[in-house]
C-alpha atoms as a PDB file:
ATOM      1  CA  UNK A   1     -53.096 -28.200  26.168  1.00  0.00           C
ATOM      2  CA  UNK A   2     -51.782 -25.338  24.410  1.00  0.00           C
ATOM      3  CA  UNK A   3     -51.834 -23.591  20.950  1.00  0.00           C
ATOM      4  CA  UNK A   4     -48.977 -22.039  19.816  1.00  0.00           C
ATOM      5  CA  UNK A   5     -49.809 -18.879  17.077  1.00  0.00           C
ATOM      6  CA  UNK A   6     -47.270 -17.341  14.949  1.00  0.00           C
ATOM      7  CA  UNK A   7     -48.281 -13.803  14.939  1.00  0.00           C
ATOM      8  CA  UNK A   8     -45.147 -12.133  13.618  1.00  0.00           C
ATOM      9  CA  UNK A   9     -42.788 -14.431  11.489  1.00  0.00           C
ATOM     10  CA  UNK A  10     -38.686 -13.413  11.994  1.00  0.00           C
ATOM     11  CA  UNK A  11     -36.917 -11.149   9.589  1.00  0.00           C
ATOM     12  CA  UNK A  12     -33.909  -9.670   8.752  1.00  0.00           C
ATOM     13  CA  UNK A  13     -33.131  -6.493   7.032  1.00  0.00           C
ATOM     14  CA  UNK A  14     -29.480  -5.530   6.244  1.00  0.00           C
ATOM     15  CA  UNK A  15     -27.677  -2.793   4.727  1.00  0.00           C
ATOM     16  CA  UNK A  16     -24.614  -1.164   3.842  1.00  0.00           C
ATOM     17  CA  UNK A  17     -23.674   2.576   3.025  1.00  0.00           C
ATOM     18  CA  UNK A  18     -21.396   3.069   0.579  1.00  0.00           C
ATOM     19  CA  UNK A  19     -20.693   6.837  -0.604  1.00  0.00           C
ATOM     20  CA  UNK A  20     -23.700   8.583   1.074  1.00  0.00           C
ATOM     21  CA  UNK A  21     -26.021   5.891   0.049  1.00  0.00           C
ATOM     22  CA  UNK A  22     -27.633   3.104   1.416  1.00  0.00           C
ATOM     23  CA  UNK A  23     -27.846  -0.380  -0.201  1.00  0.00           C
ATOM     24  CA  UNK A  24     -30.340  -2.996   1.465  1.00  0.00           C
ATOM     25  CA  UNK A  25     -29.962  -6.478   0.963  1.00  0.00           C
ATOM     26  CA  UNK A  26     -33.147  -7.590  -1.357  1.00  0.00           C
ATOM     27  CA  UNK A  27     -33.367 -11.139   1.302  1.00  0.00           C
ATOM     28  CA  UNK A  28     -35.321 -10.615   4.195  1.00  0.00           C
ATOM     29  CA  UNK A  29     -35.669 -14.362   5.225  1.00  0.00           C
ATOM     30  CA  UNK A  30     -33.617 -15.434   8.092  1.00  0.00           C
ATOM     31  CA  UNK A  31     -31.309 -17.252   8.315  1.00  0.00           C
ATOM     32  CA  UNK A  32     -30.192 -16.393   4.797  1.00  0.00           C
ATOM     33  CA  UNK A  33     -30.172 -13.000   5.554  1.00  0.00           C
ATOM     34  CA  UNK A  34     -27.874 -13.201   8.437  1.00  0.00           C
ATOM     35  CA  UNK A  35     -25.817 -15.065   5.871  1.00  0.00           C
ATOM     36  CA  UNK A  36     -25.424 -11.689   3.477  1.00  0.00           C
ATOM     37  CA  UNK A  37     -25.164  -9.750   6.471  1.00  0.00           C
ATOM     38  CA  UNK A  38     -22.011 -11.566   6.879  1.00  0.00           C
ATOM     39  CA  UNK A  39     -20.680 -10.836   3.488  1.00  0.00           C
ATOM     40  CA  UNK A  40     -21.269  -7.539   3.362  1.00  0.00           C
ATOM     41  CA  UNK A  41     -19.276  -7.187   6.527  1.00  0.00           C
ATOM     42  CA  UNK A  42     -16.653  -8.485   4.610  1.00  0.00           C
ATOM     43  CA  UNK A  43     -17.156  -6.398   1.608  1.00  0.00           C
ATOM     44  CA  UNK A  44     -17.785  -2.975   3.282  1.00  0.00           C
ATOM     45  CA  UNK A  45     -16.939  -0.462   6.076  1.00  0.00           C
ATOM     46  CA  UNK A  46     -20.033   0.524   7.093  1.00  0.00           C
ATOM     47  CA  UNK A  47     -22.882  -2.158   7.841  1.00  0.00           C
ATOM     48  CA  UNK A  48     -25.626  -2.567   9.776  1.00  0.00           C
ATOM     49  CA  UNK A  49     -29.055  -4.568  10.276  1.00  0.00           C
ATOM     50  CA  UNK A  50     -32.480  -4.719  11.944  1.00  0.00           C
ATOM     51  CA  UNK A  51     -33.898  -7.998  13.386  1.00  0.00           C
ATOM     52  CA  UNK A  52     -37.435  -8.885  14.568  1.00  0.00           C
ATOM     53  CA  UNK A  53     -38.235 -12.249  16.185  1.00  0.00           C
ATOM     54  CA  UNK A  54     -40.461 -14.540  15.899  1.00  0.00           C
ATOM     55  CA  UNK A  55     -43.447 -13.543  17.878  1.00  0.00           C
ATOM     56  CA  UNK A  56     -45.607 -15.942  19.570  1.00  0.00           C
ATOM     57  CA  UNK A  57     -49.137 -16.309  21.152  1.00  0.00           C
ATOM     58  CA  UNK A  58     -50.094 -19.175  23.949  1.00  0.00           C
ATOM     59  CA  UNK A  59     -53.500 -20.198  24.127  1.00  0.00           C
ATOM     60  CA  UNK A  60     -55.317 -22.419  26.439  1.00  0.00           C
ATOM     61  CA  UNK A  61     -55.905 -21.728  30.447  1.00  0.00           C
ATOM     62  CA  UNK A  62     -53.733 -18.737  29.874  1.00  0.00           C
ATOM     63  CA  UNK A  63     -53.338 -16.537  26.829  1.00  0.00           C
ATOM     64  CA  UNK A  64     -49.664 -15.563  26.765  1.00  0.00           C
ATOM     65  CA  UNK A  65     -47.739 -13.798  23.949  1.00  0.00           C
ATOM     66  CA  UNK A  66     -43.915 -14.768  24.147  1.00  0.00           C
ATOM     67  CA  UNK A  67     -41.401 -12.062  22.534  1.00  0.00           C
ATOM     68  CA  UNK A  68     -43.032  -9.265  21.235  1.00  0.00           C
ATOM     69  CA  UNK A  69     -39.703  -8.206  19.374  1.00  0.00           C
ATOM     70  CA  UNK A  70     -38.543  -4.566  18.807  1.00  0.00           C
ATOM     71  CA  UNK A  71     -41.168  -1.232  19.669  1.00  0.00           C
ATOM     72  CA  UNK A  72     -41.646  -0.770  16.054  1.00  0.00           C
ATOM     73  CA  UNK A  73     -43.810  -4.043  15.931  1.00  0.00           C
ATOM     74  CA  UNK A  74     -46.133  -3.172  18.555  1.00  0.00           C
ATOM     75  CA  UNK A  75     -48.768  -1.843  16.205  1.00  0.00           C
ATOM     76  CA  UNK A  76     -48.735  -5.289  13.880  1.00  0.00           C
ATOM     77  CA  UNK A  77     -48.586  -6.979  16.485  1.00  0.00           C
ATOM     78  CA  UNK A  78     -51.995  -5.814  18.069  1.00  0.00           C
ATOM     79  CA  UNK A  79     -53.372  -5.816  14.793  1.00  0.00           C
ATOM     80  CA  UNK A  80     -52.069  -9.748  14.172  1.00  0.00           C
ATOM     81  CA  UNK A  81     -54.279  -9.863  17.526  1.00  0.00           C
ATOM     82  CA  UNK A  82     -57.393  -8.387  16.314  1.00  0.00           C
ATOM     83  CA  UNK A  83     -57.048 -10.865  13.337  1.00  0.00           C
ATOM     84  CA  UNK A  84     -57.428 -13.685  15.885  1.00  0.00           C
ATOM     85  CA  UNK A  85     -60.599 -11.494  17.360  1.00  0.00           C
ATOM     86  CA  UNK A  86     -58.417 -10.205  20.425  1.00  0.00           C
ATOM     87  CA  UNK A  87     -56.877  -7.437  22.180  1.00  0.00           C
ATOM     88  CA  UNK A  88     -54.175  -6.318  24.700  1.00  0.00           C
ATOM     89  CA  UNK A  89     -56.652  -6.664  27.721  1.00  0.00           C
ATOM     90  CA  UNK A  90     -57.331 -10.502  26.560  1.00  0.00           C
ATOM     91  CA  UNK A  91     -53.763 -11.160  27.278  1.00  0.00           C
ATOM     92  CA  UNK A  92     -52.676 -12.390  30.475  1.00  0.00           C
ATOM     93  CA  UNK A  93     -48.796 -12.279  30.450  1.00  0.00           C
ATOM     94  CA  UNK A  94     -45.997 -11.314  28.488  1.00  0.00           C
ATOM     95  CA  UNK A  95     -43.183 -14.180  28.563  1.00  0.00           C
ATOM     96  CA  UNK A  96     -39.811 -13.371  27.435  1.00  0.00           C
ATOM     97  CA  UNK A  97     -36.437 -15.747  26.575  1.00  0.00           C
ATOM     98  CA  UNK A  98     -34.375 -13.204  27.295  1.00  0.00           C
ATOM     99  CA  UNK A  99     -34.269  -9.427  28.214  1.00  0.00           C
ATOM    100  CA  UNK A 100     -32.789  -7.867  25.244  1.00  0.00           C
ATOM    101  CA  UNK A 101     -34.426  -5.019  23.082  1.00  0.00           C
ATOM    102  CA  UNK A 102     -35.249  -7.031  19.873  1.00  0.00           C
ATOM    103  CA  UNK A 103     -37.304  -9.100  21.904  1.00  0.00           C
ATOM    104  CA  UNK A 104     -38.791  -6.906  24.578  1.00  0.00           C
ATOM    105  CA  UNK A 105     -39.044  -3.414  23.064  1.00  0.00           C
ATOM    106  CA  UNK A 106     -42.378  -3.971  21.769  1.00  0.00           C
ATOM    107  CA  UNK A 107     -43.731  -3.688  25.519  1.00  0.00           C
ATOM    108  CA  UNK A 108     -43.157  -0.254  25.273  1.00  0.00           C
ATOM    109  CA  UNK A 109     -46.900  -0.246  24.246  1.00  0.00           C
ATOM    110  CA  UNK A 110     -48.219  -2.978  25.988  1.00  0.00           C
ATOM    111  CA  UNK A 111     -49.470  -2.704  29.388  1.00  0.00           C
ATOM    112  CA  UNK A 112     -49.190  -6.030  31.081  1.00  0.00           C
ATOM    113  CA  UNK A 113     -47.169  -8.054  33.722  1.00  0.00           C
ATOM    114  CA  UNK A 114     -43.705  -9.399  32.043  1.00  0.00           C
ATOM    115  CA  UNK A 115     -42.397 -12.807  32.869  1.00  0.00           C
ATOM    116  CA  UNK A 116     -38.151 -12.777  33.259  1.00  0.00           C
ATOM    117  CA  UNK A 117     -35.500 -14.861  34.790  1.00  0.00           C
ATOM    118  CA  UNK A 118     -34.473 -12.464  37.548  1.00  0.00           C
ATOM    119  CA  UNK A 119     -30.532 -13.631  36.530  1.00  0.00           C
ATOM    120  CA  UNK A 120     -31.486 -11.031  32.591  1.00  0.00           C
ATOM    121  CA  UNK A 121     -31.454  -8.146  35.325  1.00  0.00           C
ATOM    122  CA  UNK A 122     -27.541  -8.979  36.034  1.00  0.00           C
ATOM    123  CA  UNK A 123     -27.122  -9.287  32.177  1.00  0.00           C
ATOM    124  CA  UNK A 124     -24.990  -6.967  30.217  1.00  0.00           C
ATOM    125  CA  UNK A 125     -27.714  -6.002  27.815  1.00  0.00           C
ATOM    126  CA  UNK A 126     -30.510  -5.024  30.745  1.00  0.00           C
ATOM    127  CA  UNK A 127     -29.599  -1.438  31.108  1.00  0.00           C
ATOM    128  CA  UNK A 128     -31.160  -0.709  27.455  1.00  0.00           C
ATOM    129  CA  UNK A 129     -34.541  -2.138  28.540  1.00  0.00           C
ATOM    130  CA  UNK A 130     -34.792  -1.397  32.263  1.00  0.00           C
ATOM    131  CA  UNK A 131     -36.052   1.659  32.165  1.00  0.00           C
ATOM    132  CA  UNK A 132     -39.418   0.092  30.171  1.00  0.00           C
ATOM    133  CA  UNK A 133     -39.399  -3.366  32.063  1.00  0.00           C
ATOM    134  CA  UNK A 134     -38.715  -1.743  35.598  1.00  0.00           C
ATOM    135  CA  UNK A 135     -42.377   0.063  35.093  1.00  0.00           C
ATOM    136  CA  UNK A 136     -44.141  -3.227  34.261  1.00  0.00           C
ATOM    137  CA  UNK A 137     -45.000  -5.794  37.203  1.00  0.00           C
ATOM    138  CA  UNK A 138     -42.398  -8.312  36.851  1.00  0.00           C
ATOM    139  CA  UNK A 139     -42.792 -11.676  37.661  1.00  0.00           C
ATOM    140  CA  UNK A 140     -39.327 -13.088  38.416  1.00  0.00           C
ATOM    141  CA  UNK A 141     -38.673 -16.618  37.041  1.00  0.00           C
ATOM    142  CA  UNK A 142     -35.815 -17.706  39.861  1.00  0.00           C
ATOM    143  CA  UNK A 143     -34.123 -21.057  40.217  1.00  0.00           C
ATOM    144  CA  UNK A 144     -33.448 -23.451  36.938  1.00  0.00           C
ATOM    145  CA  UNK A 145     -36.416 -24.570  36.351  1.00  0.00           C
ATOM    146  CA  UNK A 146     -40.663 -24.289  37.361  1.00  0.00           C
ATOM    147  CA  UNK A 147     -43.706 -23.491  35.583  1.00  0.00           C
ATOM    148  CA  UNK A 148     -45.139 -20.759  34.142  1.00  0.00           C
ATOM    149  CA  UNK A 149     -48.360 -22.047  33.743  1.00  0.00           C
ATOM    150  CA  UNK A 150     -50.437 -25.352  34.155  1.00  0.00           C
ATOM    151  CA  UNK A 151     -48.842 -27.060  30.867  1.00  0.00           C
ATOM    152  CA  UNK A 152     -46.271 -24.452  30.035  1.00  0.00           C
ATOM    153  CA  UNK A 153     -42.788 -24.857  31.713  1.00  0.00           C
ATOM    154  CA  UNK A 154     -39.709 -23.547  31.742  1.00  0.00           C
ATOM    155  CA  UNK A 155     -35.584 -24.249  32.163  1.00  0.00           C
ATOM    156  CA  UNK A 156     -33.359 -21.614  32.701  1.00  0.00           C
ATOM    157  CA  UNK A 157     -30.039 -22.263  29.342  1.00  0.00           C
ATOM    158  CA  UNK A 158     -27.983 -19.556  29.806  1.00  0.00           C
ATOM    159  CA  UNK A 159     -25.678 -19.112  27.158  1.00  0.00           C
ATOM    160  CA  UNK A 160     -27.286 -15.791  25.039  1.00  0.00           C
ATOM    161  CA  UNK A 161     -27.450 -14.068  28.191  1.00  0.00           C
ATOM    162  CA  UNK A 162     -26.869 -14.758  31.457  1.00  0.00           C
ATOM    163  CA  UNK A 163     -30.813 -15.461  32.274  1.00  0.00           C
ATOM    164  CA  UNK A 164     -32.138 -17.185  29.188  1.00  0.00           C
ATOM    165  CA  UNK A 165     -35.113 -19.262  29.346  1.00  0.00           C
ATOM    166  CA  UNK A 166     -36.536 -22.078  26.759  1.00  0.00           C
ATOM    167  CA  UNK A 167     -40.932 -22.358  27.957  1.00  0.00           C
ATOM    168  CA  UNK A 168     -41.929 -25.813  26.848  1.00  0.00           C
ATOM    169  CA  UNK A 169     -45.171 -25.733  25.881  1.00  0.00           C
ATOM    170  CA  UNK A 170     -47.643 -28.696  25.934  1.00  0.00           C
ATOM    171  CA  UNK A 171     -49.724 -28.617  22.684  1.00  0.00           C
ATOM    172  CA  UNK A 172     -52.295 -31.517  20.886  1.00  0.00           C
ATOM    173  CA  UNK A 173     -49.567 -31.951  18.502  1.00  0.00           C
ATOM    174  CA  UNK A 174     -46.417 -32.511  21.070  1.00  0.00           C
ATOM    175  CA  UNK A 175     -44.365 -30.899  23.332  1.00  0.00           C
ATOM    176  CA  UNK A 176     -43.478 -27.113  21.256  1.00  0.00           C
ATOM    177  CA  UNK A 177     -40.070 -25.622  22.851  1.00  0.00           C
ATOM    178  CA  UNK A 178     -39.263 -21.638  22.323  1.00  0.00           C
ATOM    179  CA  UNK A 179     -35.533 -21.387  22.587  1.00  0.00           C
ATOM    180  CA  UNK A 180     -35.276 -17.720  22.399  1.00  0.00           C
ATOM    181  CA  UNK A 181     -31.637 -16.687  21.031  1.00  0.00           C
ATOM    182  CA  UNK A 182     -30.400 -20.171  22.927  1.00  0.00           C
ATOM    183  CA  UNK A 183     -30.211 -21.440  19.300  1.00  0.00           C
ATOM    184  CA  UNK A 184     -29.264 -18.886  16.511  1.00  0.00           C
ATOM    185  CA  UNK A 185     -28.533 -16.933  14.547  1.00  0.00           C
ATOM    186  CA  UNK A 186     -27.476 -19.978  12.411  1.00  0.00           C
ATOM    187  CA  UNK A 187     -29.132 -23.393  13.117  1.00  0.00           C
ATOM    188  CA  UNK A 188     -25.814 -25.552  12.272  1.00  0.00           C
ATOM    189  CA  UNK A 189     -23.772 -24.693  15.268  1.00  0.00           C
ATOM    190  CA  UNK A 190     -26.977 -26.412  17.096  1.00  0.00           C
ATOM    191  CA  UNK A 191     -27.010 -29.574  14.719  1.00  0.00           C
ATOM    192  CA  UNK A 192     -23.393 -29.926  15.080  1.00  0.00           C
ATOM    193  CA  UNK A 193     -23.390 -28.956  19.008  1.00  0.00           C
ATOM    194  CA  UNK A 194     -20.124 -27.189  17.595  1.00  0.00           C
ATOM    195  CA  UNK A 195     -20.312 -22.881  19.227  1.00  0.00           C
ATOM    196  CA  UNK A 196     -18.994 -20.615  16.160  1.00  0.00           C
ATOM    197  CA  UNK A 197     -17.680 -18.447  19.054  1.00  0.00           C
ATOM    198  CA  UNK A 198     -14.649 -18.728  20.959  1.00  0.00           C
ATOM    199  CA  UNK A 199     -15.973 -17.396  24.161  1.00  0.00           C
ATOM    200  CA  UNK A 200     -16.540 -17.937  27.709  1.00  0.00           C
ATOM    201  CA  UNK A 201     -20.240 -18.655  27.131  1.00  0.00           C
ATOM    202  CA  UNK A 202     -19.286 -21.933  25.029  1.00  0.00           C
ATOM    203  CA  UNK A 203     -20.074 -24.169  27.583  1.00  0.00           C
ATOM    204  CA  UNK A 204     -23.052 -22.990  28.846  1.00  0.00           C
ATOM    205  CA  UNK A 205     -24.261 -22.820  25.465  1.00  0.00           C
ATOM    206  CA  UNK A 206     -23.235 -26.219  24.606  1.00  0.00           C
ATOM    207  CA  UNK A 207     -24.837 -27.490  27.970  1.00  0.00           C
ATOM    208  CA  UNK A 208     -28.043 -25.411  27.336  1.00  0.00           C
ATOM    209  CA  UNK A 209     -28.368 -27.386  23.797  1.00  0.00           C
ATOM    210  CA  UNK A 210     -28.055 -30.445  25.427  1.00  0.00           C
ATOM    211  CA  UNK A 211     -30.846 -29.231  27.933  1.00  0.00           C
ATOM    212  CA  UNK A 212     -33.065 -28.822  24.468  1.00  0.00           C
ATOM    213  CA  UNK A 213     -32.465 -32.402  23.377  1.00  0.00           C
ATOM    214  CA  UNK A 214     -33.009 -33.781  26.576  1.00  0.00           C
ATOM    215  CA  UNK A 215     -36.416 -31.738  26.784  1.00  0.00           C
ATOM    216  CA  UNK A 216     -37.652 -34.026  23.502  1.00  0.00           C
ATOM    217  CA  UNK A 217     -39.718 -31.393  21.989  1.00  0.00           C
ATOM    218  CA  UNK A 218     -41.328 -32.731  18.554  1.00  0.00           C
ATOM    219  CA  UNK A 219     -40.922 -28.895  17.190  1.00  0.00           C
ATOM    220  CA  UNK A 220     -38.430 -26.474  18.098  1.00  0.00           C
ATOM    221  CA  UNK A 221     -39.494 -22.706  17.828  1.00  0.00           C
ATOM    222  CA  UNK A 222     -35.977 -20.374  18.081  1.00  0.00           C
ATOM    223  CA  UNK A 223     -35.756 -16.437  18.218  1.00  0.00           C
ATOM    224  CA  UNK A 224     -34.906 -16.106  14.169  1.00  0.00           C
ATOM    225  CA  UNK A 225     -34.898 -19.144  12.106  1.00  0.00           C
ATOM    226  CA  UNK A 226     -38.234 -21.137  11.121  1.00  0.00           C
ATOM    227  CA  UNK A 227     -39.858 -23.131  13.066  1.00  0.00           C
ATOM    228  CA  UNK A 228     -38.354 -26.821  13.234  1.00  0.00           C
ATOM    229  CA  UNK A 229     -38.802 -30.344  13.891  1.00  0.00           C
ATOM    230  CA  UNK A 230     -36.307 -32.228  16.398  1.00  0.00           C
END
């Protein structure tokens, strides 16, 4: 049995420039951020916003942190550690959904083997996090499903990116299943098991949500939204 630690929440910070000057959005929450990151896309020319995950920490045989979000989190992160009376060298592995740099960049300062579906290192969005990953020992998820660890396993849902992975993790309190960017930015698409998009990845999205309700989790633990219940 596993615990499953919430050491960096999600969050959301948008802005807009508008004559030389920058306007953030008060909200940091997400999803209600992403929501006013919409609007002003709407409302203005120039937009943009930063995103950090939620970031996660496995303990039981193994102590695994899942995500570790964007290279300016590393130092919270370690010191979320520290609250929890550990450091870097306690962790075994670093897990991640996916390969893309609001999830992975905060290896940059974290010197330990990385968990990946080999299929993120055919994925669009590997370039811009190769050259930290490809200095890391990798261990190469491959196939569409195995384990990670003795009560952690994992199912490849492509969708996000070509090698996205949801670990379910076996706690005292249920099954707990990290989906990553599988479900997100928005959790009603998922509820509806209606994709906003019209792209070629709609069906492998809609077939990797029906992976997650097959899977039965009791909570549900996605990239950016709150933890939910199933």
């Amino acid at each position: 049995m596993y615990r499953v630690d919430l050491l960096l929440p999600t969050a959301r910070f948008a802005f807009a420039v508008e004559g030389g000057r920058i306007e953030v959005v008060p909200e940091h929450r997400s999803p209600e951020a992403f929501r006013l990151y919409s609007q002003l896309k709407r409302d203005h020319d120039v937009v943009g916003m930063t995103t950090f995950p939620n970031s996660l920490l496995l303990r039981g045989s193994r102590t695994i942190l899942v995500d570790p979000g964007l290279d300016l989190q590393n130092a919270p992160l370690v010191q979320a550690l520290a609250l929890l009376g550990l450091g870097v060298a306690d962790i075994d592995l670093i897990a991640l959904t996916h390969a893309h740099g609001d999830h992975a960049g905060a290896c940059a300062g974290l010197p330990l083997p990385v968990a990946v579906h080999e299929r993120e290192l055919d994925d669009p969005g590997w370039p811009s996090v190769s050259g930290l990953l490809d200095r890391r020992s990798l261990l190469r998820l491959t196939g569409e499903r195995g384990e990670l660890a003795p009560g952690i396993s994992w199912v490849l849902t492509p969708g996000h990116s070509l090698g996205s992975v949801c670990y379910l993790v076996e706690t005292g309190d249920g099954p707990v299943l990290l989906v990553g960017d599988t479900i997100g930015p928005l959790r009603e698409p998922f509820d509806a098991m209606t994709p906003t998009d019209d792209s070629s990845s709609d069906d492998h999205l809609l077939a990797a949500w029906q992976t997650i309700r097959d899977l039965r989790p009791r909570r549900v633990i996605a990239g950016h939204l709150p933890p939910f219940d199933l």
